[in-house]
C-alpha atoms as a PDB file:
ATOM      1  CA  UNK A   1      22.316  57.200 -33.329  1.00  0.00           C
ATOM      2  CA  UNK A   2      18.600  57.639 -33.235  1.00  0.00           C
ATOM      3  CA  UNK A   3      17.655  60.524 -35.387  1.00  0.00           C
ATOM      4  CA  UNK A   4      13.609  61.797 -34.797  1.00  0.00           C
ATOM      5  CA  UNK A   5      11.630  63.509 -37.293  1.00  0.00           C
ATOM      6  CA  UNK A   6       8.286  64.660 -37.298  1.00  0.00           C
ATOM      7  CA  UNK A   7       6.972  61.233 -38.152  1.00  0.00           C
ATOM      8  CA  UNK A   8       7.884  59.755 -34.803  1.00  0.00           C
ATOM      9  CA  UNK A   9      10.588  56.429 -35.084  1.00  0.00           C
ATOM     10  CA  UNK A  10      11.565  55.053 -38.434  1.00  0.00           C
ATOM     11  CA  UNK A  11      11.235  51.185 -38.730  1.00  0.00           C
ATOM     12  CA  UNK A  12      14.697  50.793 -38.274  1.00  0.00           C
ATOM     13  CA  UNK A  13      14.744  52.175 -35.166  1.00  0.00           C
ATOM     14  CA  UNK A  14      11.886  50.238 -34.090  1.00  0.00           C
ATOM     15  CA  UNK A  15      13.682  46.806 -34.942  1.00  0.00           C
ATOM     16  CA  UNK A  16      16.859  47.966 -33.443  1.00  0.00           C
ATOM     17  CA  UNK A  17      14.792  48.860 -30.104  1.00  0.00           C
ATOM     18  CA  UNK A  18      12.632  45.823 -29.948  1.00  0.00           C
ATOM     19  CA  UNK A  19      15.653  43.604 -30.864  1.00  0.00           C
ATOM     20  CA  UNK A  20      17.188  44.804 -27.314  1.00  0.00           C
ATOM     21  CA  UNK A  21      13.867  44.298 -25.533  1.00  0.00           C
ATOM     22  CA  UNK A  22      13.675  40.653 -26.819  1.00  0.00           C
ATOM     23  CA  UNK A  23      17.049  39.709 -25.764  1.00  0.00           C
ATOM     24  CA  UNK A  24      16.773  41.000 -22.390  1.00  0.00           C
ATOM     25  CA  UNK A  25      13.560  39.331 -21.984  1.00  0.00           C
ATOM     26  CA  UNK A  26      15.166  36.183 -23.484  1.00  0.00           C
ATOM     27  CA  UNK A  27      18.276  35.849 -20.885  1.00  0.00           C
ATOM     28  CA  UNK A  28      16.009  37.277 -17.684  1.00  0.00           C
ATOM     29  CA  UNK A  29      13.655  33.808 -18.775  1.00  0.00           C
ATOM     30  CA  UNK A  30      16.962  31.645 -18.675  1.00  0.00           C
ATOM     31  CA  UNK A  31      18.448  33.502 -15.759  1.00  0.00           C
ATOM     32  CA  UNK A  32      14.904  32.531 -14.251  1.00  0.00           C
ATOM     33  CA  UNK A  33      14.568  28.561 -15.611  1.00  0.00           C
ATOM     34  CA  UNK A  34      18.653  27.987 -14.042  1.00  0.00           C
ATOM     35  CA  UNK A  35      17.358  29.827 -10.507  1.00  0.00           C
ATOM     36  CA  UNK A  36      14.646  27.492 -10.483  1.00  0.00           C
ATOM     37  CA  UNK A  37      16.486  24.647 -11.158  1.00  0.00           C
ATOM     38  CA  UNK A  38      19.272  25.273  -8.835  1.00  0.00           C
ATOM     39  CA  UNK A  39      16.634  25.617  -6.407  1.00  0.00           C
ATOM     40  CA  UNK A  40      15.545  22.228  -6.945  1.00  0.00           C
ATOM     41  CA  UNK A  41      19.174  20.756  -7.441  1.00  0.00           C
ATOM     42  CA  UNK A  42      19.872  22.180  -3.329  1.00  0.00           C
ATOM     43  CA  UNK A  43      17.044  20.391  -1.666  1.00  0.00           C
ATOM     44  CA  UNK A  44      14.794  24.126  -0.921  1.00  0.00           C
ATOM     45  CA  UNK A  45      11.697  23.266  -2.825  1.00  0.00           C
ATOM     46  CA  UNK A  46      12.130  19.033  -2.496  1.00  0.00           C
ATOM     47  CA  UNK A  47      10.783  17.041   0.088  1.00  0.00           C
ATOM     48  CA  UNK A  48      13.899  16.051   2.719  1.00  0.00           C
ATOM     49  CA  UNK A  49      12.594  17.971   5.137  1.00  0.00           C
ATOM     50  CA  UNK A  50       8.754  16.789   4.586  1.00  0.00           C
ATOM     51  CA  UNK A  51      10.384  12.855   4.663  1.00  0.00           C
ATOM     52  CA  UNK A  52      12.242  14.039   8.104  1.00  0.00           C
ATOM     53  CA  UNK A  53       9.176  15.225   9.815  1.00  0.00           C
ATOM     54  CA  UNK A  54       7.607  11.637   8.814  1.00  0.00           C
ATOM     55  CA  UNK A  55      10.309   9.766   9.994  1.00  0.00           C
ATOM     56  CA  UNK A  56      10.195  11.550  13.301  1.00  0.00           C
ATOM     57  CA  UNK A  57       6.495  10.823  13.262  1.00  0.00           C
ATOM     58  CA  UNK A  58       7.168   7.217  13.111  1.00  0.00           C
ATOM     59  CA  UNK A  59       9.546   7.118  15.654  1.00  0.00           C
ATOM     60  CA  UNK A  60       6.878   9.020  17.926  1.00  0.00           C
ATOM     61  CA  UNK A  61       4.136   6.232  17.334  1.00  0.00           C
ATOM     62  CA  UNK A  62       6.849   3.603  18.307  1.00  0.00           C
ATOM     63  CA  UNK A  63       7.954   5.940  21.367  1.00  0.00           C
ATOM     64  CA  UNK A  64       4.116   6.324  22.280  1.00  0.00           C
ATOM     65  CA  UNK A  65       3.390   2.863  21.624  1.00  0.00           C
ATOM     66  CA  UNK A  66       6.914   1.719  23.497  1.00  0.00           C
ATOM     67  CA  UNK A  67       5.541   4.051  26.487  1.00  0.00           C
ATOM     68  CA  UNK A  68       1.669   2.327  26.671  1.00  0.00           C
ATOM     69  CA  UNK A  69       3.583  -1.160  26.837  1.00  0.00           C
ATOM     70  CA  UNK A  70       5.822  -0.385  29.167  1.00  0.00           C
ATOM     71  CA  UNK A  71       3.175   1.113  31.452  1.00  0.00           C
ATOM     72  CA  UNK A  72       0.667  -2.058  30.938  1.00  0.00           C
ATOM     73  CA  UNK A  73       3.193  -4.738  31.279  1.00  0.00           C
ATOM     74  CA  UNK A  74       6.707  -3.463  32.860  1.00  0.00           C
ATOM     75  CA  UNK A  75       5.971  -0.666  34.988  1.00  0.00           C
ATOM     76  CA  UNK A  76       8.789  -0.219  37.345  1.00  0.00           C
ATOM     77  CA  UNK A  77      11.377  -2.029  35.476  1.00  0.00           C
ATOM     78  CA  UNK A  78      14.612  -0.082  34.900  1.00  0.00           C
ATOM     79  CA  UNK A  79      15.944  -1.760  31.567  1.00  0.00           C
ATOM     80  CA  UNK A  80      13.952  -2.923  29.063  1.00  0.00           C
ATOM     81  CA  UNK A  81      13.950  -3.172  25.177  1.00  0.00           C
ATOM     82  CA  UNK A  82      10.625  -3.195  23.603  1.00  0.00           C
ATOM     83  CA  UNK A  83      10.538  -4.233  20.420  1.00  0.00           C
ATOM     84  CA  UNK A  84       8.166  -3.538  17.561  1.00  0.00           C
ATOM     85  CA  UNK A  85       6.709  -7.038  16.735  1.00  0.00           C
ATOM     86  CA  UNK A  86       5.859  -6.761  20.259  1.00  0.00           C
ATOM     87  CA  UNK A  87       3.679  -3.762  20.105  1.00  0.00           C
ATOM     88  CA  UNK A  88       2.028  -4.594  16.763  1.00  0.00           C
ATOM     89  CA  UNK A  89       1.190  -7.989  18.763  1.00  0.00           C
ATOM     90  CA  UNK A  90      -1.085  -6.420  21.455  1.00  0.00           C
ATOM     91  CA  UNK A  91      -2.046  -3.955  18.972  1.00  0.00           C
ATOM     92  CA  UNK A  92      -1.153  -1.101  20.191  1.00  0.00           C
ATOM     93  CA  UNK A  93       0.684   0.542  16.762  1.00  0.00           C
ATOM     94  CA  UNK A  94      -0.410  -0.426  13.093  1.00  0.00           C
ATOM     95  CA  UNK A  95       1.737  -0.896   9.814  1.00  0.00           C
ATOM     96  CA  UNK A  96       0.095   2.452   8.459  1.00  0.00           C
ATOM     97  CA  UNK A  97       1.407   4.059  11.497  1.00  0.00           C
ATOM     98  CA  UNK A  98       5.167   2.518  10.970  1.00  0.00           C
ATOM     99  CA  UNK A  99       5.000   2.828   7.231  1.00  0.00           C
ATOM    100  CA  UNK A 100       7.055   6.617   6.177  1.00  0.00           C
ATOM    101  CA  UNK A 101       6.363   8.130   3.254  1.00  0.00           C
ATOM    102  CA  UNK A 102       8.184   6.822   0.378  1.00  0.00           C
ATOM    103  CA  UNK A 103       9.494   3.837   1.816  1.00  0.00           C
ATOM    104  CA  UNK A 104       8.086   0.533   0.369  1.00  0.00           C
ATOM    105  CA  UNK A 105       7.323  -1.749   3.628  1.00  0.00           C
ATOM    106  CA  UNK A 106       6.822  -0.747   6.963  1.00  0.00           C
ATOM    107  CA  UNK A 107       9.745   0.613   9.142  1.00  0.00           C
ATOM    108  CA  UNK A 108      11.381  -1.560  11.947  1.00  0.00           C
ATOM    109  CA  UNK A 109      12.412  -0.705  15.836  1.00  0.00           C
ATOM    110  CA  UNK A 110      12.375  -0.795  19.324  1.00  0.00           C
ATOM    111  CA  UNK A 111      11.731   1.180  22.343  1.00  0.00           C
ATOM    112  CA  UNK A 112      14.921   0.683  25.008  1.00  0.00           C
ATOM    113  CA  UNK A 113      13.976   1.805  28.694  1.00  0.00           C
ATOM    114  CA  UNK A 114      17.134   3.213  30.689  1.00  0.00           C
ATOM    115  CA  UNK A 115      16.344   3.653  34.376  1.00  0.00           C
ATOM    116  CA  UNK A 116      13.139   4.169  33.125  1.00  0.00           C
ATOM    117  CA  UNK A 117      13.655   6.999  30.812  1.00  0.00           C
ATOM    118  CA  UNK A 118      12.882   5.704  26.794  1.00  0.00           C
ATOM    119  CA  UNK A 119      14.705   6.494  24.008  1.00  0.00           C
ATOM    120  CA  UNK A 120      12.924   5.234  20.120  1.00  0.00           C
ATOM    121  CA  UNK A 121      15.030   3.752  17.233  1.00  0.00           C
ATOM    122  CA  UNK A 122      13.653   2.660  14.044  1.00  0.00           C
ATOM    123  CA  UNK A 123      15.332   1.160  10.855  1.00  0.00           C
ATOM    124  CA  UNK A 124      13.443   1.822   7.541  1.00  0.00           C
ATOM    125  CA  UNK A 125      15.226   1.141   4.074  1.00  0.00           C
ATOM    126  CA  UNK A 126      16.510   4.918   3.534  1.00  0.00           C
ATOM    127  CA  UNK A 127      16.334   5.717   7.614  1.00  0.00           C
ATOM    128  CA  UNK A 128      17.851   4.792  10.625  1.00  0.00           C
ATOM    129  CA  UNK A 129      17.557   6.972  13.639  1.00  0.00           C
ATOM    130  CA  UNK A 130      21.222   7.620  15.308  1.00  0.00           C
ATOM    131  CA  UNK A 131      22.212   4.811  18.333  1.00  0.00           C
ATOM    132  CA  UNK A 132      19.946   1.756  16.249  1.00  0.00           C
ATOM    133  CA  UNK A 133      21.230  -1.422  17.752  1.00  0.00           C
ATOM    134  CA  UNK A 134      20.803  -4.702  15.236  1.00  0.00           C
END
């Protein structure tokens, strides 16, 4: 027990006390460091959904691209597959523009026109949008 005299707290008591605080502060820093890892560890502070977004933004350069193409050379047609060495050929979408963040070359598609409504599909190295046709 904690006995008080006149004096205020005895050193012992004073070790005892600041023994507790130091331990508490010592597990609330782990407790801390394995929430921030675990964190980490589930994907909330990485970048998947950063590298999503930019994959979507490639495959709306292609689809704007795809669409400018279509409208210069096929307008009218029902079903046609534009492909991206086409585009890049009338220069109409760069390799910055194709190139997704942390991906080392440029990604890879086409443009498909069905009864004249388009639908994108690329093929990067880590990436391939759902429906991609080799």
């Amino acid at each position: 027990m904690l006995h008080l005299n006149n004096k205020g707290w005895s050193l012992k008591e004073m070790v005892f006390l600041s023994s507790i605080l130091l331990a508490f502060l010592l597990v609330a820093i782990f407790m801390i460091i394995r929430l921030y890892h675990g964190l980490n560890k589930s994907g909330i502070t990485d970048t998947p959904v950063v590298q999503k977004y930019l994959y979507e933004d490639v495959e709306r350069n292609v689809l704007d691209a795809g669409i400018d193409y279509y409208n210069e050379y096929y307008n009218g047609e029902e079903n046609i597959r534009i492909t991206v060495s086409k585009i890049r050929r009338k220069g109409l979408i760069t390799s910055n523009e194709l190139h997704a963040e942390g991906e080392k070359r440029s990604c890879d598609g086409y443009v498909e026109f069905q009864d004249g409504i388009p639908g994108v599909f690329i093929k990067c190295e880590n990436y391939m949008t759902k429906g991609y046709e080799e």
